[in-house]
PDB file of N, CA and C in Angstrom:
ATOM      1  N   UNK A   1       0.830  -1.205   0.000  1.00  0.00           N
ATOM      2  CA  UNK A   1       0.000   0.000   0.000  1.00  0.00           C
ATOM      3  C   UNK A   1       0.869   1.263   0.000  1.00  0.00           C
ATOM      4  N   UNK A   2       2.086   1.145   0.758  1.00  0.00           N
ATOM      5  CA  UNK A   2       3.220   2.239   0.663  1.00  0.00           C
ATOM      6  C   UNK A   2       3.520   2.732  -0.113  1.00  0.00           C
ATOM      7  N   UNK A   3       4.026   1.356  -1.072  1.00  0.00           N
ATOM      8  CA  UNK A   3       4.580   1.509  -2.524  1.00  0.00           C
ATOM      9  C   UNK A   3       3.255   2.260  -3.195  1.00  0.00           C
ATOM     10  N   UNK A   4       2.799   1.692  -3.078  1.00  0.00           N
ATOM     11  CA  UNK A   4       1.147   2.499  -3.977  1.00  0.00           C
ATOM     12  C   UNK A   4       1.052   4.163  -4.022  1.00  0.00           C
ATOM     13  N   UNK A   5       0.970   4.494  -2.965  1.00  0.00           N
ATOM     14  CA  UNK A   5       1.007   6.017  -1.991  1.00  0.00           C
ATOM     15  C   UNK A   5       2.207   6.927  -2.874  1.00  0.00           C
ATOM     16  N   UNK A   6       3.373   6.495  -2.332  1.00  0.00           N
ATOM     17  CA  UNK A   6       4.470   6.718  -2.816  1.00  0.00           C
ATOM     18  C   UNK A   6       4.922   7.239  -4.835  1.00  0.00           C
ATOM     19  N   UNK A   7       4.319   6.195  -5.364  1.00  0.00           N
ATOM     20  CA  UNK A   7       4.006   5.925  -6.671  1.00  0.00           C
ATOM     21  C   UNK A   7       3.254   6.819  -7.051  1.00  0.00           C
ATOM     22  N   UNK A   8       1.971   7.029  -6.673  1.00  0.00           N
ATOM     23  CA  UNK A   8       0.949   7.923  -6.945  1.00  0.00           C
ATOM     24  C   UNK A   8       1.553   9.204  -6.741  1.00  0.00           C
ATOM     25  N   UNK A   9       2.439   9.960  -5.832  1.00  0.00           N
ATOM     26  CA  UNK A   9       2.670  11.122  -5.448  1.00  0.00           C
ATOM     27  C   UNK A   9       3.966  11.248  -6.446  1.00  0.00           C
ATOM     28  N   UNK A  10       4.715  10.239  -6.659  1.00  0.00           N
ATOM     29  CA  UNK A  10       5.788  10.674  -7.447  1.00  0.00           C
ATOM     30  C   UNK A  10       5.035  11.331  -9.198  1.00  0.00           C
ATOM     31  N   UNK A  11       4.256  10.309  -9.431  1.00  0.00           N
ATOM     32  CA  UNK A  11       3.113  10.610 -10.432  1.00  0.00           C
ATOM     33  C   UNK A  11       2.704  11.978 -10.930  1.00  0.00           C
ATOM     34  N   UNK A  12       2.063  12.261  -9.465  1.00  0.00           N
ATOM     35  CA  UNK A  12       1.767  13.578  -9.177  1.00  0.00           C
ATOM     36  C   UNK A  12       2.249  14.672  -9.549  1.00  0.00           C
ATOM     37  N   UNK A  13       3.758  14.703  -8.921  1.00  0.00           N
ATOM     38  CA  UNK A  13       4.681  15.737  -8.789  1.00  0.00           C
ATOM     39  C   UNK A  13       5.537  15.421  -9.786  1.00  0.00           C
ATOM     40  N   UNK A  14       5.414  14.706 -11.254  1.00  0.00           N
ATOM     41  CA  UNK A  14       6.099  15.143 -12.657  1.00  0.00           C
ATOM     42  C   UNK A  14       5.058  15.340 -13.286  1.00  0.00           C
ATOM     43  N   UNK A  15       3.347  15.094 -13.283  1.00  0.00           N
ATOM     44  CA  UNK A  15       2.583  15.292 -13.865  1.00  0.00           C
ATOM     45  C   UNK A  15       2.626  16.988 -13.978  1.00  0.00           C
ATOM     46  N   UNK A  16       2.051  17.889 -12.431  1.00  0.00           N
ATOM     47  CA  UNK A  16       2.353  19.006 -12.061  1.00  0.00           C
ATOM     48  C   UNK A  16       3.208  20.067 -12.897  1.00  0.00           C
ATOM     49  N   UNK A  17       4.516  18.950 -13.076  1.00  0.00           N
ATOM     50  CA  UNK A  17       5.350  20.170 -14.165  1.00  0.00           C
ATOM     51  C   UNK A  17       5.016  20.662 -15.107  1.00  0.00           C
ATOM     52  N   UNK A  18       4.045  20.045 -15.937  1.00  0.00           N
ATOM     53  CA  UNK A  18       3.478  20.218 -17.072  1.00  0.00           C
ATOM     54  C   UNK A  18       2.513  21.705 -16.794  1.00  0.00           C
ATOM     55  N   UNK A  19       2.301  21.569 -16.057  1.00  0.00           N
ATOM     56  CA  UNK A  19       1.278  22.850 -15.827  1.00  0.00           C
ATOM     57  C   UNK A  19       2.071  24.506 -15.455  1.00  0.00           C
ATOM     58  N   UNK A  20       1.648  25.034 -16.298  1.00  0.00           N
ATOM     59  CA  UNK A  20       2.215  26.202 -16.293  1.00  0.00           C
ATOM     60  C   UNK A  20       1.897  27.418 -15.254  1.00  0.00           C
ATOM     61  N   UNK A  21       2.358  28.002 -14.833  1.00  0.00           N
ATOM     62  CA  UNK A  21       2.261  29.412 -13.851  1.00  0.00           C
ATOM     63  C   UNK A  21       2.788  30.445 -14.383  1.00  0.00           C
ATOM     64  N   UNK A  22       1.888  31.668 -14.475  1.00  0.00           N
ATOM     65  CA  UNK A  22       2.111  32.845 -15.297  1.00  0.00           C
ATOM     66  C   UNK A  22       3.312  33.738 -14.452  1.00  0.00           C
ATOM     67  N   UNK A  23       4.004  33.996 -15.443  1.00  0.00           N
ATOM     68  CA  UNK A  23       5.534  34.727 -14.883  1.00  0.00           C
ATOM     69  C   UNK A  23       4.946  35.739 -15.707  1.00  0.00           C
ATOM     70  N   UNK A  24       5.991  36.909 -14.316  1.00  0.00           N
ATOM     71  CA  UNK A  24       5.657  38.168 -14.014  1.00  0.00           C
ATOM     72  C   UNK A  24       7.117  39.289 -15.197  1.00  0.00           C
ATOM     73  N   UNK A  25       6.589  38.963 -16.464  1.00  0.00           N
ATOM     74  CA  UNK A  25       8.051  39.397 -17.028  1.00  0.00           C
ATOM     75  C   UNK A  25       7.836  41.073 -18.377  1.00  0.00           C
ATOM     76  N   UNK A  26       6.482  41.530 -17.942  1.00  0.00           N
ATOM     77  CA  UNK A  26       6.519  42.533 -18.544  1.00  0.00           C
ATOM     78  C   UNK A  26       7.235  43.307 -18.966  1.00  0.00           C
ATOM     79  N   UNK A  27       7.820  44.054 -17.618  1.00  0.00           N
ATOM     80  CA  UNK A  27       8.540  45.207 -17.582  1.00  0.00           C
ATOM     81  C   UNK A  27       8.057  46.483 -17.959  1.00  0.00           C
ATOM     82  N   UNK A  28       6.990  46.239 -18.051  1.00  0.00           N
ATOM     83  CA  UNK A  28       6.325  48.035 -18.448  1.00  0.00           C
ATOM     84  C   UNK A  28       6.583  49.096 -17.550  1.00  0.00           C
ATOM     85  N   UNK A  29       7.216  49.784 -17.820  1.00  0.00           N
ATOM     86  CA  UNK A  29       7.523  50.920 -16.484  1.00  0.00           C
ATOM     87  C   UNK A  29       7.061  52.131 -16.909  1.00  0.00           C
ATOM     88  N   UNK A  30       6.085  52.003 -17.154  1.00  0.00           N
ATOM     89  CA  UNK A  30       5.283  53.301 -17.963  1.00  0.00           C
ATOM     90  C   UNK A  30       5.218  54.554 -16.444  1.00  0.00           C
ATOM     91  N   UNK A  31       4.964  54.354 -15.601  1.00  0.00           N
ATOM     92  CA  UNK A  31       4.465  54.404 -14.517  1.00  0.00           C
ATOM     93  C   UNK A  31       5.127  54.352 -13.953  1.00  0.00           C
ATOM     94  N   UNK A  32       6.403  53.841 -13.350  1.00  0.00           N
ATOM     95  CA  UNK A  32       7.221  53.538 -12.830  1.00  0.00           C
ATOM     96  C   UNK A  32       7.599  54.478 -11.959  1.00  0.00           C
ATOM     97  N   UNK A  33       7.800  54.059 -10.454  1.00  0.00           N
ATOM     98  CA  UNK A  33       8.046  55.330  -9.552  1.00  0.00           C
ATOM     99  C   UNK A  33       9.025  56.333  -9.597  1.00  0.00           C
ATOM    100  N   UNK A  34      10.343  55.619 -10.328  1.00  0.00           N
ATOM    101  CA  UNK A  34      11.469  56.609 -10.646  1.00  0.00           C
ATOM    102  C   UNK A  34      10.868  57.809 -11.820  1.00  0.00           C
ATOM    103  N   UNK A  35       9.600  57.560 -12.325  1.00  0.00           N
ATOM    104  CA  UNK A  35       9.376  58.228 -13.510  1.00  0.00           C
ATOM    105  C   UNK A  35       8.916  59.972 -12.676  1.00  0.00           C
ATOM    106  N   UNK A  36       8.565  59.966 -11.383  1.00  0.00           N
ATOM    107  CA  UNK A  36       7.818  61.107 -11.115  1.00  0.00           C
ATOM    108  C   UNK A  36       8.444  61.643  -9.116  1.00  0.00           C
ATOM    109  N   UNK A  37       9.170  60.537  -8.993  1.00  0.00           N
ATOM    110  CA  UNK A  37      10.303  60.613  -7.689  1.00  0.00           C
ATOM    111  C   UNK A  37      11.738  60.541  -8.046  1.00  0.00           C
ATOM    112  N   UNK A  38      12.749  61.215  -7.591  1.00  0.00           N
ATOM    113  CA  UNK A  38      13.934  61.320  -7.378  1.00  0.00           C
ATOM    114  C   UNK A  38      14.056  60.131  -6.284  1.00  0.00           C
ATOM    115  N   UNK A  39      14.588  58.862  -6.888  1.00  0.00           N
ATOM    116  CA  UNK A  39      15.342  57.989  -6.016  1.00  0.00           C
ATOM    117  C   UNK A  39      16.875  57.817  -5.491  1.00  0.00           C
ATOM    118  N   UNK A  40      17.397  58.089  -4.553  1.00  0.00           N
ATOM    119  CA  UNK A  40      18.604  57.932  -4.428  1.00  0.00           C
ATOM    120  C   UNK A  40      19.034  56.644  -4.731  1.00  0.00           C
ATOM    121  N   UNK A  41      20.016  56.660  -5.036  1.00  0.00           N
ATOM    122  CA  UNK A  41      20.840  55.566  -5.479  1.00  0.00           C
ATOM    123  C   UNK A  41      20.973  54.424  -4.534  1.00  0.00           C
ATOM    124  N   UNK A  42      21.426  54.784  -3.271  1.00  0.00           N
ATOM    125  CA  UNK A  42      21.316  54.119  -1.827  1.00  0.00           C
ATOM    126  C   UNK A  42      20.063  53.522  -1.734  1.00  0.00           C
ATOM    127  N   UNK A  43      19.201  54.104  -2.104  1.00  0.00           N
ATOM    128  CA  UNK A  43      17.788  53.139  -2.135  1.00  0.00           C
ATOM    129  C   UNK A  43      17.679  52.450  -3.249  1.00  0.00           C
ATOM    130  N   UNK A  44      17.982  52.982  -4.280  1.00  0.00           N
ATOM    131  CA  UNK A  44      17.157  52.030  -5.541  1.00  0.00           C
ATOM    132  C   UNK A  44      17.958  50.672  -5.821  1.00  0.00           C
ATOM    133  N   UNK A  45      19.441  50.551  -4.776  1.00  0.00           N
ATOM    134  CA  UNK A  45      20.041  49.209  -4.643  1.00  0.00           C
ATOM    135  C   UNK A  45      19.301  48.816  -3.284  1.00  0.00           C
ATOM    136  N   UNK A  46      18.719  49.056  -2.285  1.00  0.00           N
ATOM    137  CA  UNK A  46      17.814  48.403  -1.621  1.00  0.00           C
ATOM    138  C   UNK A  46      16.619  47.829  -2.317  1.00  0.00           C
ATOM    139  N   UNK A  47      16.121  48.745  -3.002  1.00  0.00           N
ATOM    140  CA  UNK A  47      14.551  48.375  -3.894  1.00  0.00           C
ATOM    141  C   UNK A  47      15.057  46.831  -4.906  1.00  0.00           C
ATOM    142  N   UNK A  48      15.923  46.994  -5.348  1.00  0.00           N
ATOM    143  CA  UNK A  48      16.121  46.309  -6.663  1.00  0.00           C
ATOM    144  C   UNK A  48      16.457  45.072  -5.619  1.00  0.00           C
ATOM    145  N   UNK A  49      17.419  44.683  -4.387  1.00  0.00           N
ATOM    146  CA  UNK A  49      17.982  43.785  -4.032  1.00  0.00           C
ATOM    147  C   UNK A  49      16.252  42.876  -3.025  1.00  0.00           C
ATOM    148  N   UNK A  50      15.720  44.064  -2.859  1.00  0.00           N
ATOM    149  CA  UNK A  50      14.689  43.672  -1.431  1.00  0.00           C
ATOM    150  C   UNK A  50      13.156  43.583  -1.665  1.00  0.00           C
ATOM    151  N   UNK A  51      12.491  44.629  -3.156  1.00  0.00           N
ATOM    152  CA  UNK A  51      11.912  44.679  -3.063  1.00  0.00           C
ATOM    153  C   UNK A  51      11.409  44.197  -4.937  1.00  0.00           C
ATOM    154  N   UNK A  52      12.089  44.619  -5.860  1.00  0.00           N
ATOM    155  CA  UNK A  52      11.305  44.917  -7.257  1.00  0.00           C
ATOM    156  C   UNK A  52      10.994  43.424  -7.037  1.00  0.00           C
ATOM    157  N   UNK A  53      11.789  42.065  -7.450  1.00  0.00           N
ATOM    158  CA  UNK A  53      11.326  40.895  -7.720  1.00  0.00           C
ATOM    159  C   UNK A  53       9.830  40.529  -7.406  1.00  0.00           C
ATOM    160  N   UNK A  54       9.217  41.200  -6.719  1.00  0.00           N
ATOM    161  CA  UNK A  54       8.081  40.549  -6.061  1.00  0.00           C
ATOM    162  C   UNK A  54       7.136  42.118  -5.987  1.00  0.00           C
ATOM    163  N   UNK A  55       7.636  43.400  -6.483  1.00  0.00           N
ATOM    164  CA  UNK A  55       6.698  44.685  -5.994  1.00  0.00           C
ATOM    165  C   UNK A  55       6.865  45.365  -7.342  1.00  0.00           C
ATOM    166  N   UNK A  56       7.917  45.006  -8.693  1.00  0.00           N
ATOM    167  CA  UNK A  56       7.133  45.526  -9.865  1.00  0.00           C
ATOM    168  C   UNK A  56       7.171  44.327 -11.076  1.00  0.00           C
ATOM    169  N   UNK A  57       6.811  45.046 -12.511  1.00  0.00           N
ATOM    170  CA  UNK A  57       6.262  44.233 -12.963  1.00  0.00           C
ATOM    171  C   UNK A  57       7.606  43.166 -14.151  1.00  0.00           C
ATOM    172  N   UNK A  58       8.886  43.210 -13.386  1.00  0.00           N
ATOM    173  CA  UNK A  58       9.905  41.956 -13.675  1.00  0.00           C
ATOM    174  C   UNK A  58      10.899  41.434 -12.394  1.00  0.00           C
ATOM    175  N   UNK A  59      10.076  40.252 -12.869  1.00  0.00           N
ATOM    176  CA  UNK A  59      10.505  39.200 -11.678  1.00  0.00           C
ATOM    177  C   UNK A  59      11.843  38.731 -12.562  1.00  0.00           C
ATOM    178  N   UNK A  60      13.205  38.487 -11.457  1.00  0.00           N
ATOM    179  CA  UNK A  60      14.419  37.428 -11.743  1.00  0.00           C
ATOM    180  C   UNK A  60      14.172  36.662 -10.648  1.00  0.00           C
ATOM    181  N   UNK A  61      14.270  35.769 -11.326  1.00  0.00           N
ATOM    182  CA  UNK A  61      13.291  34.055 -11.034  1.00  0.00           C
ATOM    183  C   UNK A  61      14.848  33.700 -10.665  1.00  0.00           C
ATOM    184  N   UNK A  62      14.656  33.124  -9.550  1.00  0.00           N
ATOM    185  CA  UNK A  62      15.889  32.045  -9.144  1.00  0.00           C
ATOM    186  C   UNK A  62      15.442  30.801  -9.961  1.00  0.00           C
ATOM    187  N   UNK A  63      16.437  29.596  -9.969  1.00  0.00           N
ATOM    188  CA  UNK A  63      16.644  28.301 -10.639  1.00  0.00           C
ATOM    189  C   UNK A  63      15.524  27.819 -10.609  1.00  0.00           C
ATOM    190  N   UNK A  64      15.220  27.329  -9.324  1.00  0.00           N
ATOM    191  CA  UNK A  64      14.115  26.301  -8.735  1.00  0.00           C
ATOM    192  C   UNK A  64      12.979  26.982  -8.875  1.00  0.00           C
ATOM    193  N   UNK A  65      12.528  27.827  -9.424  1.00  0.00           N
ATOM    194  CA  UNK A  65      11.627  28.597  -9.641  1.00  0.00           C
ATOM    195  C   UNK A  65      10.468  27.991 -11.290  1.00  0.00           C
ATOM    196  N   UNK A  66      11.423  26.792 -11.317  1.00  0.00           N
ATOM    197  CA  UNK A  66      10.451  25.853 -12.771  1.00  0.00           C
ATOM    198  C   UNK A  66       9.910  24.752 -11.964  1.00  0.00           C
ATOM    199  N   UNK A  67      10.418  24.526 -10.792  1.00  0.00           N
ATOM    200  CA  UNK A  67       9.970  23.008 -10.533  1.00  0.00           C
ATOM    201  C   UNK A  67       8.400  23.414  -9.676  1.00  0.00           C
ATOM    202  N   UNK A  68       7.593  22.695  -9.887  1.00  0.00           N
ATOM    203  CA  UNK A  68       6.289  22.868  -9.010  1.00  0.00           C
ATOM    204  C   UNK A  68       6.676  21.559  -7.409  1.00  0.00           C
ATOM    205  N   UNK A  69       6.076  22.199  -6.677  1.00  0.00           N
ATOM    206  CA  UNK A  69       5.132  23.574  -6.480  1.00  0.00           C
ATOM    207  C   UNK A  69       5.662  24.975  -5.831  1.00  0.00           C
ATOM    208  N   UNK A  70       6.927  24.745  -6.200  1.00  0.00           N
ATOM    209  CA  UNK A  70       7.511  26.214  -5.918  1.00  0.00           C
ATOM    210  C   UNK A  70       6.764  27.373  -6.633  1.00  0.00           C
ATOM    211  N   UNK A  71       7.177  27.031  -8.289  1.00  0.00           N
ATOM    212  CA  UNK A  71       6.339  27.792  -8.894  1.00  0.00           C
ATOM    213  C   UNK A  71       4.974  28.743  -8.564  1.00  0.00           C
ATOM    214  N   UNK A  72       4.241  27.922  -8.425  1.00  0.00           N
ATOM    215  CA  UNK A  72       2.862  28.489  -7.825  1.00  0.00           C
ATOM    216  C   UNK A  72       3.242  29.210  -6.827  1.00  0.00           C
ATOM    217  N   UNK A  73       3.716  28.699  -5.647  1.00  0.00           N
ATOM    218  CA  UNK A  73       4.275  29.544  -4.962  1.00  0.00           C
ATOM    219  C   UNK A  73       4.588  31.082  -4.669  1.00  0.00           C
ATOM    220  N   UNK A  74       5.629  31.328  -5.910  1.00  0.00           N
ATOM    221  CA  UNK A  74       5.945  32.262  -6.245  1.00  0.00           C
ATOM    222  C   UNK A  74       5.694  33.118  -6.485  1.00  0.00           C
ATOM    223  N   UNK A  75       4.571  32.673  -7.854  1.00  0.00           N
ATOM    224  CA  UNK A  75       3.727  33.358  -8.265  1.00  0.00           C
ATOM    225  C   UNK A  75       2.621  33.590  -7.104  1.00  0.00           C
ATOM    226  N   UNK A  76       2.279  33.470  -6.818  1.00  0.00           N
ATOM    227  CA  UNK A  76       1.030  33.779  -5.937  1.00  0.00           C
ATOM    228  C   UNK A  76       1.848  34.572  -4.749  1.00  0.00           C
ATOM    229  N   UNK A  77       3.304  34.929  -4.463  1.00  0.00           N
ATOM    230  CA  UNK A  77       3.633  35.844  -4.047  1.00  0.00           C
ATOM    231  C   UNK A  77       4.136  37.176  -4.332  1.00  0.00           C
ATOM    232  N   UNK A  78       4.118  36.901  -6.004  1.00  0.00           N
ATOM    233  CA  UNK A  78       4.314  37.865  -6.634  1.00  0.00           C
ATOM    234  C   UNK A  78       3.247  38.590  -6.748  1.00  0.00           C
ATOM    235  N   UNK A  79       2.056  37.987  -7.294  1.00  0.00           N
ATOM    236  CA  UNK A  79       0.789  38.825  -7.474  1.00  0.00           C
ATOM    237  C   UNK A  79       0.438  39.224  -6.185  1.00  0.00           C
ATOM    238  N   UNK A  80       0.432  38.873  -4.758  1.00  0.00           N
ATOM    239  CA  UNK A  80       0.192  39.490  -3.921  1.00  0.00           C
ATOM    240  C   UNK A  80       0.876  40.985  -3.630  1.00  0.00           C
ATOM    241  N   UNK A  81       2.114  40.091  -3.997  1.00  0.00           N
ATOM    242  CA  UNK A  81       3.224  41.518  -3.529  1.00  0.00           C
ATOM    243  C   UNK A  81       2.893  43.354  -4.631  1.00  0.00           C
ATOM    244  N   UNK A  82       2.148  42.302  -5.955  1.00  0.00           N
ATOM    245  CA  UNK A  82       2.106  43.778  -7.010  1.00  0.00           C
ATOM    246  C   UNK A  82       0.574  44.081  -6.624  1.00  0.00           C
ATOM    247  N   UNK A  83      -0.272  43.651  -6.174  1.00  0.00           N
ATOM    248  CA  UNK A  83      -1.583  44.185  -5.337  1.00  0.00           C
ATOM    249  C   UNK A  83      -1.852  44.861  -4.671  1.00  0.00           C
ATOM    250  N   UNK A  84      -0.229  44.820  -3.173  1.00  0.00           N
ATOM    251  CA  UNK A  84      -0.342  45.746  -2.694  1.00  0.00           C
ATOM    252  C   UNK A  84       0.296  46.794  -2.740  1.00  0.00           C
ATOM    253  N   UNK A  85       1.798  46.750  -3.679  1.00  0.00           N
ATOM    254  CA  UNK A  85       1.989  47.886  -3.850  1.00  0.00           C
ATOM    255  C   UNK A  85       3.158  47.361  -5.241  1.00  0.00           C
ATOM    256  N   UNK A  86       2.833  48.114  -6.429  1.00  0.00           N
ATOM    257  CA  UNK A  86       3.257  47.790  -7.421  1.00  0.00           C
ATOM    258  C   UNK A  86       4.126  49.617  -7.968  1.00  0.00           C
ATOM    259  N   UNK A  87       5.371  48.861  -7.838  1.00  0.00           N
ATOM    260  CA  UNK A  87       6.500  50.015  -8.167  1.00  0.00           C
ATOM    261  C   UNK A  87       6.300  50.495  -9.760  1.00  0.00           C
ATOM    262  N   UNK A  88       6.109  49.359 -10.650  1.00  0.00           N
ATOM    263  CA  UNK A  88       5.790  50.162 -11.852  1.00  0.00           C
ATOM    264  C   UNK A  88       4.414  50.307 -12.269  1.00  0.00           C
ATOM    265  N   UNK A  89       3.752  50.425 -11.499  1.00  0.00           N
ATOM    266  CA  UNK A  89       2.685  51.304 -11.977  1.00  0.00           C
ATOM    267  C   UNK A  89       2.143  51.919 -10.925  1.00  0.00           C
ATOM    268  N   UNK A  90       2.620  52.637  -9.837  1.00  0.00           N
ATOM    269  CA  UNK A  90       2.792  53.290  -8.705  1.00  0.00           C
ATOM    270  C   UNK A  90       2.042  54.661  -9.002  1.00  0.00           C
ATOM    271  N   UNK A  91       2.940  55.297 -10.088  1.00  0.00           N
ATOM    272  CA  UNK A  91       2.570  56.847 -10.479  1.00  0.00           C
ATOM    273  C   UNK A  91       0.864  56.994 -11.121  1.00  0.00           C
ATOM    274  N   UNK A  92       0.485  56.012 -10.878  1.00  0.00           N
ATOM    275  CA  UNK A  92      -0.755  55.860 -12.013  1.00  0.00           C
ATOM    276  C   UNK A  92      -2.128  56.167 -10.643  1.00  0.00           C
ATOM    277  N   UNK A  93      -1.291  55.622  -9.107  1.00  0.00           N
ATOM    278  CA  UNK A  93      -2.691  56.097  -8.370  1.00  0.00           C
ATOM    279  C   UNK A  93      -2.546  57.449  -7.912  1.00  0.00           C
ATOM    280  N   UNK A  94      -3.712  57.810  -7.840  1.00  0.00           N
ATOM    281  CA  UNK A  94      -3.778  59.371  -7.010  1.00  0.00           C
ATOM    282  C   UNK A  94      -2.831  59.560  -5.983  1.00  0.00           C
ATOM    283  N   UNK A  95      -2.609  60.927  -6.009  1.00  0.00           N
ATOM    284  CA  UNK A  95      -1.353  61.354  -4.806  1.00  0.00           C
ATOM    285  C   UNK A  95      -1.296  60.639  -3.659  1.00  0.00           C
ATOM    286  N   UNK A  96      -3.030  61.054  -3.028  1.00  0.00           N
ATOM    287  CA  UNK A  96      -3.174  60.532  -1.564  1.00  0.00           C
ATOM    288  C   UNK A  96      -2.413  59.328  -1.217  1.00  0.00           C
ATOM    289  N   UNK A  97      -3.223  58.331  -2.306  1.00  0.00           N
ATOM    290  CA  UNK A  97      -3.201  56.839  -1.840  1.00  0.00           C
ATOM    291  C   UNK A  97      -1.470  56.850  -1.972  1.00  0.00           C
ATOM    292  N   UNK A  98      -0.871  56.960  -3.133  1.00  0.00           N
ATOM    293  CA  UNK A  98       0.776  57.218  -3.325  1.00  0.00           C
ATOM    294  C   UNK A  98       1.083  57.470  -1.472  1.00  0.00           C
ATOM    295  N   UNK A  99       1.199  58.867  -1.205  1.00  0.00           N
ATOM    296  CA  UNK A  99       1.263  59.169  -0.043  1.00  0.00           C
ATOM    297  C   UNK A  99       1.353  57.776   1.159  1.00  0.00           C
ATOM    298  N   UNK A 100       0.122  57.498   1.032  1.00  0.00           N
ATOM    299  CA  UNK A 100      -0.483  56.862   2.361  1.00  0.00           C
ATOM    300  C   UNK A 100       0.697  55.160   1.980  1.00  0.00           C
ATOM    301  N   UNK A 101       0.713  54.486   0.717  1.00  0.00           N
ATOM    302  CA  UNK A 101       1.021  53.362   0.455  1.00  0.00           C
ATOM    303  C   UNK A 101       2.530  53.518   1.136  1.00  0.00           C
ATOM    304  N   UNK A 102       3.466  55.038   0.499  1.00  0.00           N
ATOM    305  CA  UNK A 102       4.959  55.510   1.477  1.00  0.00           C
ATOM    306  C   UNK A 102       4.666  55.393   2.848  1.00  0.00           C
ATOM    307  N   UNK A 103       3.999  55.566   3.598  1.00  0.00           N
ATOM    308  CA  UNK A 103       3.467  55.646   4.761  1.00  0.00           C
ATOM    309  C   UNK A 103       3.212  53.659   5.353  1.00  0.00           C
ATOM    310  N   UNK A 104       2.875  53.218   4.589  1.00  0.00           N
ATOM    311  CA  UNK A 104       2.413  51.649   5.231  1.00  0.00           C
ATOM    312  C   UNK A 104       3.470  51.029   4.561  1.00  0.00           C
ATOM    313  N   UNK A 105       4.551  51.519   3.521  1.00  0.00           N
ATOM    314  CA  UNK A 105       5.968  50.688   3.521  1.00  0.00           C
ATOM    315  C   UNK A 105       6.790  50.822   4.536  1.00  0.00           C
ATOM    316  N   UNK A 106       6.937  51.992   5.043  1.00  0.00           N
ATOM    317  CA  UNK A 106       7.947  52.754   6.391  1.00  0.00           C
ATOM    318  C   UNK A 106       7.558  51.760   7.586  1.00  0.00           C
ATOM    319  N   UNK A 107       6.469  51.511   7.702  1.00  0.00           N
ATOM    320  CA  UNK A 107       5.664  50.787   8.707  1.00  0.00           C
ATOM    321  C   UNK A 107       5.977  49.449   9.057  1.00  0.00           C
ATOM    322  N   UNK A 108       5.519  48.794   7.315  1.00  0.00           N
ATOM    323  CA  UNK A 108       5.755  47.615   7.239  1.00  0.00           C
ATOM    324  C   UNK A 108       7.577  47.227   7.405  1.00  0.00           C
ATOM    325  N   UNK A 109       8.451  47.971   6.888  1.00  0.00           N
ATOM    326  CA  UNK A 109       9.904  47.819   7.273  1.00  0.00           C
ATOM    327  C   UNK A 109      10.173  47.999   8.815  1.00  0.00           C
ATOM    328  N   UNK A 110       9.806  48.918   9.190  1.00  0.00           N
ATOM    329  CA  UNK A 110      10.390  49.282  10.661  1.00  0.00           C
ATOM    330  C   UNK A 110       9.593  48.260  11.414  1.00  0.00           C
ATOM    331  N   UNK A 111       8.367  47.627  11.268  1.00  0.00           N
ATOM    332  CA  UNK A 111       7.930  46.270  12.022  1.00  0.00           C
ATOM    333  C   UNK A 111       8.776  44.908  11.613  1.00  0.00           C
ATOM    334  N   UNK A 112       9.875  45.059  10.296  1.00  0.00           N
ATOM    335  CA  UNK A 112      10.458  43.754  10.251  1.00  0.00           C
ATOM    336  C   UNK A 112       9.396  42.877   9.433  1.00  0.00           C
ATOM    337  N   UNK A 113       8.115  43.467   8.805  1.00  0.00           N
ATOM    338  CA  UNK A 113       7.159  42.615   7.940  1.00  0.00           C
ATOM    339  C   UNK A 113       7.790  42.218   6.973  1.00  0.00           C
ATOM    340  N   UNK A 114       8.837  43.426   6.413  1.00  0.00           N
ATOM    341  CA  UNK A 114       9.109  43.210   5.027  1.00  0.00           C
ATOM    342  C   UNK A 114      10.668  43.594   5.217  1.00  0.00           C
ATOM    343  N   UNK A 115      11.367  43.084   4.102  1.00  0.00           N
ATOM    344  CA  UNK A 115      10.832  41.919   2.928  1.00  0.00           C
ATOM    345  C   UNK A 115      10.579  40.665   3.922  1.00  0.00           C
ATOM    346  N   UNK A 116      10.058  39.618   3.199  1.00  0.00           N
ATOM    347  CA  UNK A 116       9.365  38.372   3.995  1.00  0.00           C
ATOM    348  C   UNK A 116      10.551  37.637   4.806  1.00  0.00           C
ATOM    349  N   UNK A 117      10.744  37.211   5.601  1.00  0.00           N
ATOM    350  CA  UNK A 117      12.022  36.518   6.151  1.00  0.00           C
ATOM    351  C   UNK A 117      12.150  35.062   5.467  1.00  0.00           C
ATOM    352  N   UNK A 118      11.500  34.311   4.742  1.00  0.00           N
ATOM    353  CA  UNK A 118      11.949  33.561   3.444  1.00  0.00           C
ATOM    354  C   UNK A 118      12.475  34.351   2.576  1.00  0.00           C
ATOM    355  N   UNK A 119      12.731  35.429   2.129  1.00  0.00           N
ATOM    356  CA  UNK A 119      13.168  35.488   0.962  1.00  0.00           C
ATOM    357  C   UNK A 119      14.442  36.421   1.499  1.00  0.00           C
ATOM    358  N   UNK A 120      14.854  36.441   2.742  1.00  0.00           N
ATOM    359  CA  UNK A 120      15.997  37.398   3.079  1.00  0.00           C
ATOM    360  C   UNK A 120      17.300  36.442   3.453  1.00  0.00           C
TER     361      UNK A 120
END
């Protein structure tokens, strides 16, 4: 029955590969926050090292990033991450919310939320 179990899941998990997960490889920076903020340099190697992969719209995919169920994974942390605050297309919401989103990143860093402690 082991062998059975076993068999079935190996099954599983090469069947799985076959199935695709949408990568995040646009790059449209139409919008893009550098387009309408002066970023210092000192930051935009924080942003790029801590934050773009997962907060605008091109992901660099580590290796293991084909095998499932990482994949999914990923993705479903990517789209979270550009939901709540998406660097290239940032300039596109109204000031306020702009404002307020600077305001709940400062937050979210100085609580240690972010970046995720898997991915640091």
């Amino acid at each position: 029955m082991i062998k059975k179990i076993t068999l079935g899941l190996i099954v599983l998990l090469v069947l799985i590969q076959f199935i695709p997960a949408e990568r995040n490889e646009s790059n449209d920076t139409e919008f893009d926050i550098t387009k309408s903020y002066d970023v210092p340099d000192n930051v935009a190697m924080i942003l790029k090292g801590a934050c773009n992969d997962c907060h605008t719209n091109l992901t660099r995919y580590p290796w293991y990033s084909n095998i499932q169920p990482v994949k999914y994974m990923l993705a479903d942390h990517v789209n979270e991450g550009k939901r709540k605050w998406n660097l290239s297309t940032f300039t596109k919401l109204p000031l306020a919310v702009q404002n307020h989103k600077f305001e709940e990143v400062v937050e979210m860093v100085e609580e240690k939320e972010m970046p995720l402690p898997s991915y640091t």
